[in-house]
C-alpha atoms as a PDB file:
ATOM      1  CA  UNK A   1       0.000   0.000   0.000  1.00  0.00           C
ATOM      2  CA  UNK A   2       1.235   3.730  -1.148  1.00  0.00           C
ATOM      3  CA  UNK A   3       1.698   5.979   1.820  1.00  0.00           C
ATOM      4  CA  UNK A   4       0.133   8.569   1.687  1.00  0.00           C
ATOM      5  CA  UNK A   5       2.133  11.118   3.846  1.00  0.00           C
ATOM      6  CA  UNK A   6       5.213  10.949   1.430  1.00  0.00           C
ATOM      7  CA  UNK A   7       4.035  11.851  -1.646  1.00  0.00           C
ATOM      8  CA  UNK A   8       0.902  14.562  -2.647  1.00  0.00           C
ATOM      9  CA  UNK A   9      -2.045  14.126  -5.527  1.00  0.00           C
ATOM     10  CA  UNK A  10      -0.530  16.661  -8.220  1.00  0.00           C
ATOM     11  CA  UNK A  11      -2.662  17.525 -10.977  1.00  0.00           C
ATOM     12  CA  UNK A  12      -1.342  20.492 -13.638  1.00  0.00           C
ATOM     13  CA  UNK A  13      -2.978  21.674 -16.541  1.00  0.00           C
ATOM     14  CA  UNK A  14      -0.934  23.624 -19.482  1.00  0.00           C
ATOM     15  CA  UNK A  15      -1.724  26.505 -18.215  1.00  0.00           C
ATOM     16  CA  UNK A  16      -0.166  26.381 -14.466  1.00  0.00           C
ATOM     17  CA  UNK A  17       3.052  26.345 -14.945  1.00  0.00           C
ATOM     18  CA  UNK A  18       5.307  28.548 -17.639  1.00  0.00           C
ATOM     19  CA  UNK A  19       8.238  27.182 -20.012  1.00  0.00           C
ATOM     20  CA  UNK A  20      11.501  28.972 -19.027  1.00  0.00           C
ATOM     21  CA  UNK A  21      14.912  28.944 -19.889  1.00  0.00           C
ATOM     22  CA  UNK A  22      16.746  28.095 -16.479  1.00  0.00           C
ATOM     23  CA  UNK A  23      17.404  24.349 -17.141  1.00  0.00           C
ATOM     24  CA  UNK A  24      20.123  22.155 -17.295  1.00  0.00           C
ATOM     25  CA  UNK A  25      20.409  23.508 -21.156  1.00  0.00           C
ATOM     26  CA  UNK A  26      20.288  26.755 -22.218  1.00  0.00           C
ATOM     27  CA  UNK A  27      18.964  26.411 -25.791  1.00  0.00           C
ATOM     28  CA  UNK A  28      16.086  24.489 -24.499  1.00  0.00           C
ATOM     29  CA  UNK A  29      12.774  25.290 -22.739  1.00  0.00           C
ATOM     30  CA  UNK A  30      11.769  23.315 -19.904  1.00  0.00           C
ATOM     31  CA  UNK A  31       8.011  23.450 -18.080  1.00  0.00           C
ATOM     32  CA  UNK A  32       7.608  22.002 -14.642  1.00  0.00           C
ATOM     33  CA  UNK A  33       5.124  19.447 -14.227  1.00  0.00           C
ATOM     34  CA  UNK A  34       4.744  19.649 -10.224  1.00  0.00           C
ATOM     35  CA  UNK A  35       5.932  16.003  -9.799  1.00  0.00           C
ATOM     36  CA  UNK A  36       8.958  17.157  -7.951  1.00  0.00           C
ATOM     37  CA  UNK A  37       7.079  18.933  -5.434  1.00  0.00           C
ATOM     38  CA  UNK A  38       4.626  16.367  -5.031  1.00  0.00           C
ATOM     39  CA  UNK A  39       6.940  14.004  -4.227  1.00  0.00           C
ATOM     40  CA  UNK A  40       9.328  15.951  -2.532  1.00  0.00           C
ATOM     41  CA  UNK A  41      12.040  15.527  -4.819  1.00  0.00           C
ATOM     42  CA  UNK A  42      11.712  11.865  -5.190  1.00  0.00           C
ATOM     43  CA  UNK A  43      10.742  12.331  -8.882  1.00  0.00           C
ATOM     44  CA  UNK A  44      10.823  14.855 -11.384  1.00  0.00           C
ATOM     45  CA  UNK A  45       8.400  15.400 -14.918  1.00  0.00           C
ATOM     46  CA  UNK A  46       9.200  17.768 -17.113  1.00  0.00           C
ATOM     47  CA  UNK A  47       8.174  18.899 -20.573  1.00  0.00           C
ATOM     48  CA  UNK A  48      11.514  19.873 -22.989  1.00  0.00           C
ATOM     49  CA  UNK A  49      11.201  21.787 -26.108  1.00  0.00           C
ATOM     50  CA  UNK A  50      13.833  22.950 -28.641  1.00  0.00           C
ATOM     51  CA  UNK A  51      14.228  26.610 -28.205  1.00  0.00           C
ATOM     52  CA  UNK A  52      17.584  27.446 -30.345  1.00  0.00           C
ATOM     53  CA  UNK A  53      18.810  25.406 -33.792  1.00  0.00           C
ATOM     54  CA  UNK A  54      21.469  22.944 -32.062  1.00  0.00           C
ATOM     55  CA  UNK A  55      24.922  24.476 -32.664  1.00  0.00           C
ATOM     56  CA  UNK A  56      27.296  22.663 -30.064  1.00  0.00           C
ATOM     57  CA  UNK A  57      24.725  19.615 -28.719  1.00  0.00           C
ATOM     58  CA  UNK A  58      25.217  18.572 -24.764  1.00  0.00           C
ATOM     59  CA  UNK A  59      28.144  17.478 -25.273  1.00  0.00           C
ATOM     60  CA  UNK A  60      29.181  14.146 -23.498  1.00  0.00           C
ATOM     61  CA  UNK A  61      28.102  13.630 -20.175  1.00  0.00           C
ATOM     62  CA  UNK A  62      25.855  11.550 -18.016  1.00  0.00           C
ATOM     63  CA  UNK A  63      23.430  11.307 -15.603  1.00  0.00           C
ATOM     64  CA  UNK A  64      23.812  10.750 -11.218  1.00  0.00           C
ATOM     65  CA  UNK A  65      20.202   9.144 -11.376  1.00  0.00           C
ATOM     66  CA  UNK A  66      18.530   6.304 -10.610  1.00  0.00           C
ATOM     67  CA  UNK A  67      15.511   6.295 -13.134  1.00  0.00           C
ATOM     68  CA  UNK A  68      15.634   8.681 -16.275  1.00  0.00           C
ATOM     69  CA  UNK A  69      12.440   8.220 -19.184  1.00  0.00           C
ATOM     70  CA  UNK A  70      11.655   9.885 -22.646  1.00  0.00           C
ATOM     71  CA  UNK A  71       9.158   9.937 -24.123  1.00  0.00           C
ATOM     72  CA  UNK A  72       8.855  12.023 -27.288  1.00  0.00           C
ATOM     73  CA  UNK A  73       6.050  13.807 -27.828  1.00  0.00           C
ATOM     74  CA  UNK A  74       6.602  16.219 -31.045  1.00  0.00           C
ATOM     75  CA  UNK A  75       9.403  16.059 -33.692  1.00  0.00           C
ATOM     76  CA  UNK A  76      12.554  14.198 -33.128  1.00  0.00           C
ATOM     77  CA  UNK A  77      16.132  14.086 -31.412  1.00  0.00           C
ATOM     78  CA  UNK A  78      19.528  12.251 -32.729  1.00  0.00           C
ATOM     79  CA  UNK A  79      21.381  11.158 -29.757  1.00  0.00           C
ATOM     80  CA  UNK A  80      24.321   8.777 -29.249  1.00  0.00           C
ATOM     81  CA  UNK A  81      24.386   6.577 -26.861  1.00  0.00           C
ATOM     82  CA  UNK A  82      28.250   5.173 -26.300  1.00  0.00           C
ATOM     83  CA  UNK A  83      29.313   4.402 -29.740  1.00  0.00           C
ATOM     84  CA  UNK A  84      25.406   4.102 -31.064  1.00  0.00           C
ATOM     85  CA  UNK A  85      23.738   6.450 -32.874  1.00  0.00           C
ATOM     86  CA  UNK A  86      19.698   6.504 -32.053  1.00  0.00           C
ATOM     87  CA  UNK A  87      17.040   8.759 -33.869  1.00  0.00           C
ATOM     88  CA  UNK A  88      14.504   9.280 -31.110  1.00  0.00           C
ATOM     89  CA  UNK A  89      10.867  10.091 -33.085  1.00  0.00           C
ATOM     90  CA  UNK A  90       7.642  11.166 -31.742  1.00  0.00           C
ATOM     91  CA  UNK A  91       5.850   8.328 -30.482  1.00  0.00           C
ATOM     92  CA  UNK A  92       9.714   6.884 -29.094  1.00  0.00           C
ATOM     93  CA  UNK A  93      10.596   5.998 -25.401  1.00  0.00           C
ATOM     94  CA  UNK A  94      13.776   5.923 -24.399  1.00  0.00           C
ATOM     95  CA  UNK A  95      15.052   4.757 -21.173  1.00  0.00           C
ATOM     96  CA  UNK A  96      18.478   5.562 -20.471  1.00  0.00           C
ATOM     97  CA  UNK A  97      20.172   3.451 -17.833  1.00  0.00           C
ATOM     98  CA  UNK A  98      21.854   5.085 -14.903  1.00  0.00           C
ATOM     99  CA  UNK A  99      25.351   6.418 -15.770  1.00  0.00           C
ATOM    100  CA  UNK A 100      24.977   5.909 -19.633  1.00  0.00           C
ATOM    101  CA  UNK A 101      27.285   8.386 -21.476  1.00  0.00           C
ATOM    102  CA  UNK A 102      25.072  10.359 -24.124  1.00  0.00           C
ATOM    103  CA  UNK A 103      25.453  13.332 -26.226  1.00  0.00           C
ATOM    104  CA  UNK A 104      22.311  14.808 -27.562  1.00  0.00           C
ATOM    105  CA  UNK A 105      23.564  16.459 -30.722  1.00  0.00           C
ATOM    106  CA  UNK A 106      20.480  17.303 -33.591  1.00  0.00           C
ATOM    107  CA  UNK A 107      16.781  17.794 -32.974  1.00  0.00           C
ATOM    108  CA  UNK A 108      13.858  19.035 -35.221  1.00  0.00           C
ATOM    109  CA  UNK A 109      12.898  22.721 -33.910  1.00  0.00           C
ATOM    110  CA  UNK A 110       9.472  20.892 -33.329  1.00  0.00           C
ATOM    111  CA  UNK A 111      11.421  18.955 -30.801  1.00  0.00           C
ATOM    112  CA  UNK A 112       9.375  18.263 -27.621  1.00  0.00           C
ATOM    113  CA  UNK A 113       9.788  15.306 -24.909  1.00  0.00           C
ATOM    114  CA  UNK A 114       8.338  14.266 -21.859  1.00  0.00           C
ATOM    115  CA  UNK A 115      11.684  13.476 -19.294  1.00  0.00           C
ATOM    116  CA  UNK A 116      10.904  11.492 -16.300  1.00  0.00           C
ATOM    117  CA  UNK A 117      13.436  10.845 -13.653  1.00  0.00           C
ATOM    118  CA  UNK A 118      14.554  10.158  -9.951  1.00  0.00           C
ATOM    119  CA  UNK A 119      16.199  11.850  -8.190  1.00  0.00           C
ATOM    120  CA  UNK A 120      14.559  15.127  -9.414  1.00  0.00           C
ATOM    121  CA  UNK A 121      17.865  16.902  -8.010  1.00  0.00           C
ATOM    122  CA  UNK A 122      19.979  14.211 -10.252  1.00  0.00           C
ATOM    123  CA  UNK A 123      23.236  15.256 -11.061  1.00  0.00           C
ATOM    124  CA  UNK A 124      24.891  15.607 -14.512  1.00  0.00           C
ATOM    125  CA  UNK A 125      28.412  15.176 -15.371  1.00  0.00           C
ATOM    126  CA  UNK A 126      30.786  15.402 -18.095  1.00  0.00           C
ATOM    127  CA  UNK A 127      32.160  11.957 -19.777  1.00  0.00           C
ATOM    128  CA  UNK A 128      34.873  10.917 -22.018  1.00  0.00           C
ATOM    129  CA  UNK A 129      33.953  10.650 -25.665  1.00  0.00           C
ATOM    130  CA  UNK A 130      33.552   7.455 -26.734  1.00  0.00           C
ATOM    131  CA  UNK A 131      32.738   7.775 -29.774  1.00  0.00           C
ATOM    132  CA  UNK A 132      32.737  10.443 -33.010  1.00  0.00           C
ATOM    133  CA  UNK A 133      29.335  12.852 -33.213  1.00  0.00           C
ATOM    134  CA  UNK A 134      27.825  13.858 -36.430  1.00  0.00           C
ATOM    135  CA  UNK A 135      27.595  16.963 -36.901  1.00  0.00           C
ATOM    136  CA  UNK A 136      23.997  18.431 -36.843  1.00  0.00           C
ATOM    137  CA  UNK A 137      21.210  19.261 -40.130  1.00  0.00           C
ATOM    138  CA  UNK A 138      20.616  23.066 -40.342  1.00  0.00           C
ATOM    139  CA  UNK A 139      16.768  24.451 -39.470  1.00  0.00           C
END
């Protein structure tokens, strides 16, 4: 049985919360989803939309977490994961187990995902390339 006095009933429509620009990436837009709150900090959802034409990608790095989803909801994202190359599409889920080394390096500008992960306070650091990136389309 859930207990109840560790986590809250969140419910937000589009409207509550705002996309901003203070997120882990600058040329992205990022819109809270109250999840972290709600489970104070167990869990974070987030919406992610292109904001800028990628230039420089993420560069390498990984993740500190224990759970990390996408799901893409709108356009599509190249990423490589290690030495693989994955298109991520609308309709895609991707779950990226903890510490994978990633580089997010093209997306569409319709670009939007739905990023689920634990901790919400999950760290990020920079990684060793494995591999060569692509270089990235124009818009």
């Amino acid at each position: 049985m859930l207990d109840t006095t560790t986590t809250r009933f969140s419910h937000v429509k589009p409207g509550d919360t705002p996309w901003r620009g203070e997120g882990l990436r600058d040329f992205f837009l990022y819109r809270d989803l109250g999840v972290a709150e709600a489970t104070h900090g167990q869990v974070i959802a987030q919406l992610v939309k292109a904001n800028e034409a990628p230039e420089k990608g993420t560069g390498w790095h990984r993740h500190e977490a224990k759970f990390h989803l996408v799901y893409m909801l709108k356009g599509w994202a190249r990423f490589m994961y290690g030495d693989q190359e994955t298109r991520v599409e609308a309709g895609d889920m991707v779950h990226q187990r903890p510490g994978i080394v990633h580089f997010l390096f093209d997306y569409s500008p319709d670009m939007e995902y739905l990023e689920i992960v634990s901790p919400a306070d999950f760290g990020t650091l920079d990684a060793e390339a494995p591999a060569a990136v692509p270089a990235p389309g124009k818009w």
